[in-house]
C-alpha atoms as a PDB file:
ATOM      1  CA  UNK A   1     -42.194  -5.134 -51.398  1.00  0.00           C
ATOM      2  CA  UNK A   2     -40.467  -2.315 -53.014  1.00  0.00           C
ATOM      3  CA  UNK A   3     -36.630  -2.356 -53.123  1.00  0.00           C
ATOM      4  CA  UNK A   4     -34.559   0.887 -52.901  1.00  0.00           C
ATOM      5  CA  UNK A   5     -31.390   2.338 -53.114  1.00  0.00           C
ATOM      6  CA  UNK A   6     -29.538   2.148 -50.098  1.00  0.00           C
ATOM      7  CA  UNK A   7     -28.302   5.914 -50.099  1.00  0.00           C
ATOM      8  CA  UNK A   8     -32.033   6.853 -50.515  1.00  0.00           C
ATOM      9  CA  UNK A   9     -32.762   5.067 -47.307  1.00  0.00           C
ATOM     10  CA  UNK A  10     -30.130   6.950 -45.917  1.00  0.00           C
ATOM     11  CA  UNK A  11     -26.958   5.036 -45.609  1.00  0.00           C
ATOM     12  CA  UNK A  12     -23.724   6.045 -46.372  1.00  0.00           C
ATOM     13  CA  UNK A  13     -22.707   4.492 -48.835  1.00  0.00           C
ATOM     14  CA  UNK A  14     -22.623   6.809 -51.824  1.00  0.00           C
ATOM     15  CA  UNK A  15     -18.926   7.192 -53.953  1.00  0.00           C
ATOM     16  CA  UNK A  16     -18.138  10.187 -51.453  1.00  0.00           C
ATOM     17  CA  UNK A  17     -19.515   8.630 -48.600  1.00  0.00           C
ATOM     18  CA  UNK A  18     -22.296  10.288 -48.260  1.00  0.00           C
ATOM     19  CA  UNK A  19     -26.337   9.627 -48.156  1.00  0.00           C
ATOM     20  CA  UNK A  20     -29.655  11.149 -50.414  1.00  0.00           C
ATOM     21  CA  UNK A  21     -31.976  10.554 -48.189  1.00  0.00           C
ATOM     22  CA  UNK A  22     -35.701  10.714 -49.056  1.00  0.00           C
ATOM     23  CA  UNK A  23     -37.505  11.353 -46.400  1.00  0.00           C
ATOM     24  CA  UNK A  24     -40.801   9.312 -48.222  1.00  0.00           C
ATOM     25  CA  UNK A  25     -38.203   6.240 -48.880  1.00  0.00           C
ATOM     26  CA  UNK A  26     -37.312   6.570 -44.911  1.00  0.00           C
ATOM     27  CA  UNK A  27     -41.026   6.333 -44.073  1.00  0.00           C
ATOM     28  CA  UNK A  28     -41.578   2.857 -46.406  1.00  0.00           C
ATOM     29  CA  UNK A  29     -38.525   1.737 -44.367  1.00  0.00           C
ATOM     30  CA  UNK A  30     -40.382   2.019 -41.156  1.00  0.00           C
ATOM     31  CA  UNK A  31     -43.523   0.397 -42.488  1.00  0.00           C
ATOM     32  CA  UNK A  32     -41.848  -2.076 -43.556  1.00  0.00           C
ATOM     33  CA  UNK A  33     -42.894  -1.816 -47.020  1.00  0.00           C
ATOM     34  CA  UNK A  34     -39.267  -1.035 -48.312  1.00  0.00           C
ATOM     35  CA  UNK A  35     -35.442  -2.929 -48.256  1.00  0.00           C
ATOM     36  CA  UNK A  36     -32.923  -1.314 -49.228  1.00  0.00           C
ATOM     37  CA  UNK A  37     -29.908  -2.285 -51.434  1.00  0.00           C
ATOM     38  CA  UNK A  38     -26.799  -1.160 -52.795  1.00  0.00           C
ATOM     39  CA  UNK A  39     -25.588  -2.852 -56.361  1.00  0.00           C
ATOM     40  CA  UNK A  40     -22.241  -1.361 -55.992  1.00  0.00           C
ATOM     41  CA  UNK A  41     -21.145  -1.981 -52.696  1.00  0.00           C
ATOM     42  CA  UNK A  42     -22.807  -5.708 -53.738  1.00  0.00           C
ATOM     43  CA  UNK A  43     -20.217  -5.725 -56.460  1.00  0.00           C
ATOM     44  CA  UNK A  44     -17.148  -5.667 -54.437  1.00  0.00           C
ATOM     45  CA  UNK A  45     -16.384  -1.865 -54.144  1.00  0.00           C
ATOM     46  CA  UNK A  46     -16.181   0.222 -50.470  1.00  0.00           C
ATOM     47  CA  UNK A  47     -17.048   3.413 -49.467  1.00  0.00           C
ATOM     48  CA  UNK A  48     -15.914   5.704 -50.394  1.00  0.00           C
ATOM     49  CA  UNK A  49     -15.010   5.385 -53.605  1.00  0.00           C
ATOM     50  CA  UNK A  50     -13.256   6.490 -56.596  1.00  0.00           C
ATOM     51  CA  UNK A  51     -16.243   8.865 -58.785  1.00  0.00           C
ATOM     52  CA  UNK A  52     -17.275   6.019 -62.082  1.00  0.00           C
ATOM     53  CA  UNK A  53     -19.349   6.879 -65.447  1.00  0.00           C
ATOM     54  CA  UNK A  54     -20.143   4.857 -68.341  1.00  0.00           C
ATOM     55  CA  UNK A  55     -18.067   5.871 -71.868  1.00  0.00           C
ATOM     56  CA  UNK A  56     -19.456   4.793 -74.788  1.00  0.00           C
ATOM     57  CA  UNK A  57     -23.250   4.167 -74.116  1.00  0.00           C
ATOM     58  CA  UNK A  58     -25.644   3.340 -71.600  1.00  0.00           C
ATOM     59  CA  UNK A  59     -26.444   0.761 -69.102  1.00  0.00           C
ATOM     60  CA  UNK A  60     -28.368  -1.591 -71.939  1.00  0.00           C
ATOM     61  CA  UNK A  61     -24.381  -0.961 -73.566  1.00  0.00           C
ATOM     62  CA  UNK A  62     -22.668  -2.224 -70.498  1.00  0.00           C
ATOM     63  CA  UNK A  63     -24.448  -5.449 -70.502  1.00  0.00           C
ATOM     64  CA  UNK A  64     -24.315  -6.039 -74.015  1.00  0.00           C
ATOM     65  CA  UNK A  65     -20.382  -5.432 -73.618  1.00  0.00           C
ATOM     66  CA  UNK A  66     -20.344  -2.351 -76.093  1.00  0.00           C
ATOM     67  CA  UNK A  67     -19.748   0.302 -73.383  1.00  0.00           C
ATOM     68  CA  UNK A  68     -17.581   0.334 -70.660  1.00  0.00           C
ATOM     69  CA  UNK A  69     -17.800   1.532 -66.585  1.00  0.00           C
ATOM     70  CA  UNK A  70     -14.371   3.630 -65.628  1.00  0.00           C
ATOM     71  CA  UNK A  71     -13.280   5.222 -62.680  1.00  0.00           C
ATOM     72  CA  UNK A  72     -12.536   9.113 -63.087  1.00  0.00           C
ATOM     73  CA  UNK A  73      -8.576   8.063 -62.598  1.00  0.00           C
ATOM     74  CA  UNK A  74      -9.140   5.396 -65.954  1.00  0.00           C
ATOM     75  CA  UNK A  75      -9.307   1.869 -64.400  1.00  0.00           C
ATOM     76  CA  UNK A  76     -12.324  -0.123 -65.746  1.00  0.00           C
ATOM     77  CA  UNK A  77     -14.808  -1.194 -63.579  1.00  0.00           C
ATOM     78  CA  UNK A  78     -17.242  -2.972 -66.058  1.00  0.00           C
ATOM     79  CA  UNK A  79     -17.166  -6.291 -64.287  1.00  0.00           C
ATOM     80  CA  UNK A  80     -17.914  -4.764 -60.505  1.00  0.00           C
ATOM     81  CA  UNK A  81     -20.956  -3.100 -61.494  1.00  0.00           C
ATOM     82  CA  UNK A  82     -22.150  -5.866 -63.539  1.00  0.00           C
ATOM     83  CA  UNK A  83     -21.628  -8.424 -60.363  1.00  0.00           C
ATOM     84  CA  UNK A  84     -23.536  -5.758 -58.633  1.00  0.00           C
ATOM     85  CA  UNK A  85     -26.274  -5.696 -60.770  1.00  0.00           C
ATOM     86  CA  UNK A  86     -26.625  -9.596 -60.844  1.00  0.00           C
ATOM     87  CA  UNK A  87     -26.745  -9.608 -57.491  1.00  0.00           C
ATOM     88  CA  UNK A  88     -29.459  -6.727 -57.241  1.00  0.00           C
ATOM     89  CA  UNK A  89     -31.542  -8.546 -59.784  1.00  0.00           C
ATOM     90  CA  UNK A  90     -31.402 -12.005 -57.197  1.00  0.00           C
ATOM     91  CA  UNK A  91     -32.125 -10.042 -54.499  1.00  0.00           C
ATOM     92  CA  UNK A  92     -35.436  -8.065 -56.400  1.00  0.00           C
ATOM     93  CA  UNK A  93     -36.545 -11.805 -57.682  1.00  0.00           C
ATOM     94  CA  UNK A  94     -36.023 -12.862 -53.128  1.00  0.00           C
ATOM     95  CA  UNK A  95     -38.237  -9.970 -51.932  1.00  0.00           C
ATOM     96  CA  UNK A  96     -40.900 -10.573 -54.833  1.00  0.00           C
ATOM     97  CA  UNK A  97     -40.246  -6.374 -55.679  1.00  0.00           C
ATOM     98  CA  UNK A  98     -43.250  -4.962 -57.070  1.00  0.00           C
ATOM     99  CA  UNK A  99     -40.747  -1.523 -57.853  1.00  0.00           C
ATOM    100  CA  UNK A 100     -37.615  -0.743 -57.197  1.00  0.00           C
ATOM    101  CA  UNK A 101     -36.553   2.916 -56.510  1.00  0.00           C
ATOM    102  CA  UNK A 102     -33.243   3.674 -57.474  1.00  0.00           C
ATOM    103  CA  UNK A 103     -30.553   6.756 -57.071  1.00  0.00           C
ATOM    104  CA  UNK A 104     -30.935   8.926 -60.166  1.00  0.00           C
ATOM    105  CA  UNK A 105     -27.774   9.489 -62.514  1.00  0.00           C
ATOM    106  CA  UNK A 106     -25.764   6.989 -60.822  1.00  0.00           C
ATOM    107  CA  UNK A 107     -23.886   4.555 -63.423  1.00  0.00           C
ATOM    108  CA  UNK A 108     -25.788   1.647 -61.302  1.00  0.00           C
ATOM    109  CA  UNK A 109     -28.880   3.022 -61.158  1.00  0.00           C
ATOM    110  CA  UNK A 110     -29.869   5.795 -62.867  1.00  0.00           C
ATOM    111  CA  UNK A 111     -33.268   4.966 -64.674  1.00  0.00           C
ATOM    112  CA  UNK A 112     -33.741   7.858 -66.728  1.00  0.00           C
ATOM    113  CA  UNK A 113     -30.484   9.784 -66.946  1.00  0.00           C
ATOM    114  CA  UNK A 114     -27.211   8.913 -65.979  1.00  0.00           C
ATOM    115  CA  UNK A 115     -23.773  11.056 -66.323  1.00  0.00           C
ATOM    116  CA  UNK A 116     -22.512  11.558 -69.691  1.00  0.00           C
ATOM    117  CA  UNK A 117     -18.887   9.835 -69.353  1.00  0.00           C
ATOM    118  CA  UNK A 118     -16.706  13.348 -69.667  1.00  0.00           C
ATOM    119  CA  UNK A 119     -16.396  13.489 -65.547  1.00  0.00           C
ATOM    120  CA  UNK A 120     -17.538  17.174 -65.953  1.00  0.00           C
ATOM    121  CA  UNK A 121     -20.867  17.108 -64.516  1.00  0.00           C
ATOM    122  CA  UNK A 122     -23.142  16.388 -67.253  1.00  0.00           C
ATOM    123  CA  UNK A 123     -25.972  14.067 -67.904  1.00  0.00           C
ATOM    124  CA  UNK A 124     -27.590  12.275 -70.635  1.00  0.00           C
ATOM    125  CA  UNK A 125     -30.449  10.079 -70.999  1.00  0.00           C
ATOM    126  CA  UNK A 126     -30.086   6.729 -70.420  1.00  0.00           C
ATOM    127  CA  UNK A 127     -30.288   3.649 -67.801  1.00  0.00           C
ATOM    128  CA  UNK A 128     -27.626   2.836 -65.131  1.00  0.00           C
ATOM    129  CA  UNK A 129     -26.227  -0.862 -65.452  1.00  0.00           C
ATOM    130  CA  UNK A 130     -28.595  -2.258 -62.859  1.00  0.00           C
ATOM    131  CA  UNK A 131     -31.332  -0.226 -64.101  1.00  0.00           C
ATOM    132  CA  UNK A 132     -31.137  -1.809 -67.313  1.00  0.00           C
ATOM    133  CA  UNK A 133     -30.603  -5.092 -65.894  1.00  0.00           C
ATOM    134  CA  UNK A 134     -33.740  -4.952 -63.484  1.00  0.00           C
ATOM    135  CA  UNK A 135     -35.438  -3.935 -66.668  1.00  0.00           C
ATOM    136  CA  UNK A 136     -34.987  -6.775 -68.882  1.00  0.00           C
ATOM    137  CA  UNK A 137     -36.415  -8.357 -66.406  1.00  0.00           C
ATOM    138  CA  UNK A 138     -39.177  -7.394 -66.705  1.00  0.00           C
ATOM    139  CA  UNK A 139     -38.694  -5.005 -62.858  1.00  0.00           C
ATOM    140  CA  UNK A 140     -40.475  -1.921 -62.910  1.00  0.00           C
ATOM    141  CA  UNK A 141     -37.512   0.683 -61.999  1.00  0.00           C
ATOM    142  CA  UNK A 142     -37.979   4.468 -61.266  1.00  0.00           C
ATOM    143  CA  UNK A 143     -36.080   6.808 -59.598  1.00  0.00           C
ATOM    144  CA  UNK A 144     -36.509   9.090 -56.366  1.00  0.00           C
ATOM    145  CA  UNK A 145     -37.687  11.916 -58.512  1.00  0.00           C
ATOM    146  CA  UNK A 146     -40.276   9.847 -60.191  1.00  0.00           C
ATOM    147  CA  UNK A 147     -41.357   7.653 -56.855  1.00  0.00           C
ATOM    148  CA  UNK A 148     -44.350  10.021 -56.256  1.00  0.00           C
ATOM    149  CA  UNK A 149     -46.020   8.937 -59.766  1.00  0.00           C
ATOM    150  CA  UNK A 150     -45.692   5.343 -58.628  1.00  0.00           C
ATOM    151  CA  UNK A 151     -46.701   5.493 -55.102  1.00  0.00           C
ATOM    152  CA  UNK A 152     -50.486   7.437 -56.323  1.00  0.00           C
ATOM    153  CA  UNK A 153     -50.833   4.808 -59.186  1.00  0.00           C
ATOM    154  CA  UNK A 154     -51.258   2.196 -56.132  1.00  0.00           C
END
């Protein structure tokens, strides 16, 4: 089973209430092959949302309690995310995921690059909180722009 994001699946449920649907995500939804999930709407949080990044690090940071997750207006989300990510990780461990697919950049679940902290638009490399998590896990975690790599190795 292969777990995705839910906004790649294409629910609403982005910060601004919008979807990135992937049309090749849609299709394993269909076969069956696919669930979807959202760690931050798992964490407590609605849609939509107040825009988040992670200042001072990366996801790895966030769990290790050396970075922080805070909304663009300042208030810290840290422990939200973190429930979501626990909750993702239960929920890859249910389904027996064999990959997960997560949104890239997001402070959840960016796998390769996430925003930079600075609200401006930028990016950096690094993991998203449940990225990380899924990780240490021993999950194997890409993104939507890396899903085609994954889906020939099989």
């Amino acid at each position: 089973m292969i777990l995705v994001s839910s906004c790649l699946a294409g629910l609403e449920v982005r910060y601004n209430g919008t979807h990135s649907l992937d049309d090749r995500i849609l299709e394993l939804m269909r076969e069956k092959k696919a669930i979807s999930v959202c760690p931050e709407l798992l964490g407590g949080f609605s849609t939509p949302r107040e825009p988040a990044e992670i200042i001072g690090g990366e996801g790895e940071d966030v769990l290790d309690g050396k970075a922080k997750i805070i909304e663009k207006s300042g208030r810290d989300v840290t422990e939200l995310y973190i429930k979501g990510a626990n909750l993702t990780l239960l929920k890859a461990k249910e389904v027996g995921a064999t990959l997960v697919v997560l949104k890239e950049n997001s402070p959840s679940c960016g796998s390769a690059t996430i925003y930079n902290g600075d609200f401006k638009g930028k990016k950096k490399v690094g993991n998203g909180v449940t990225s990380a998590l899924l990780k240490r896990h021993g999950f194997t975690v890409t993104s939507e722009e890396r899903l085609f790599d994954h889906l020939v190795e099989k």
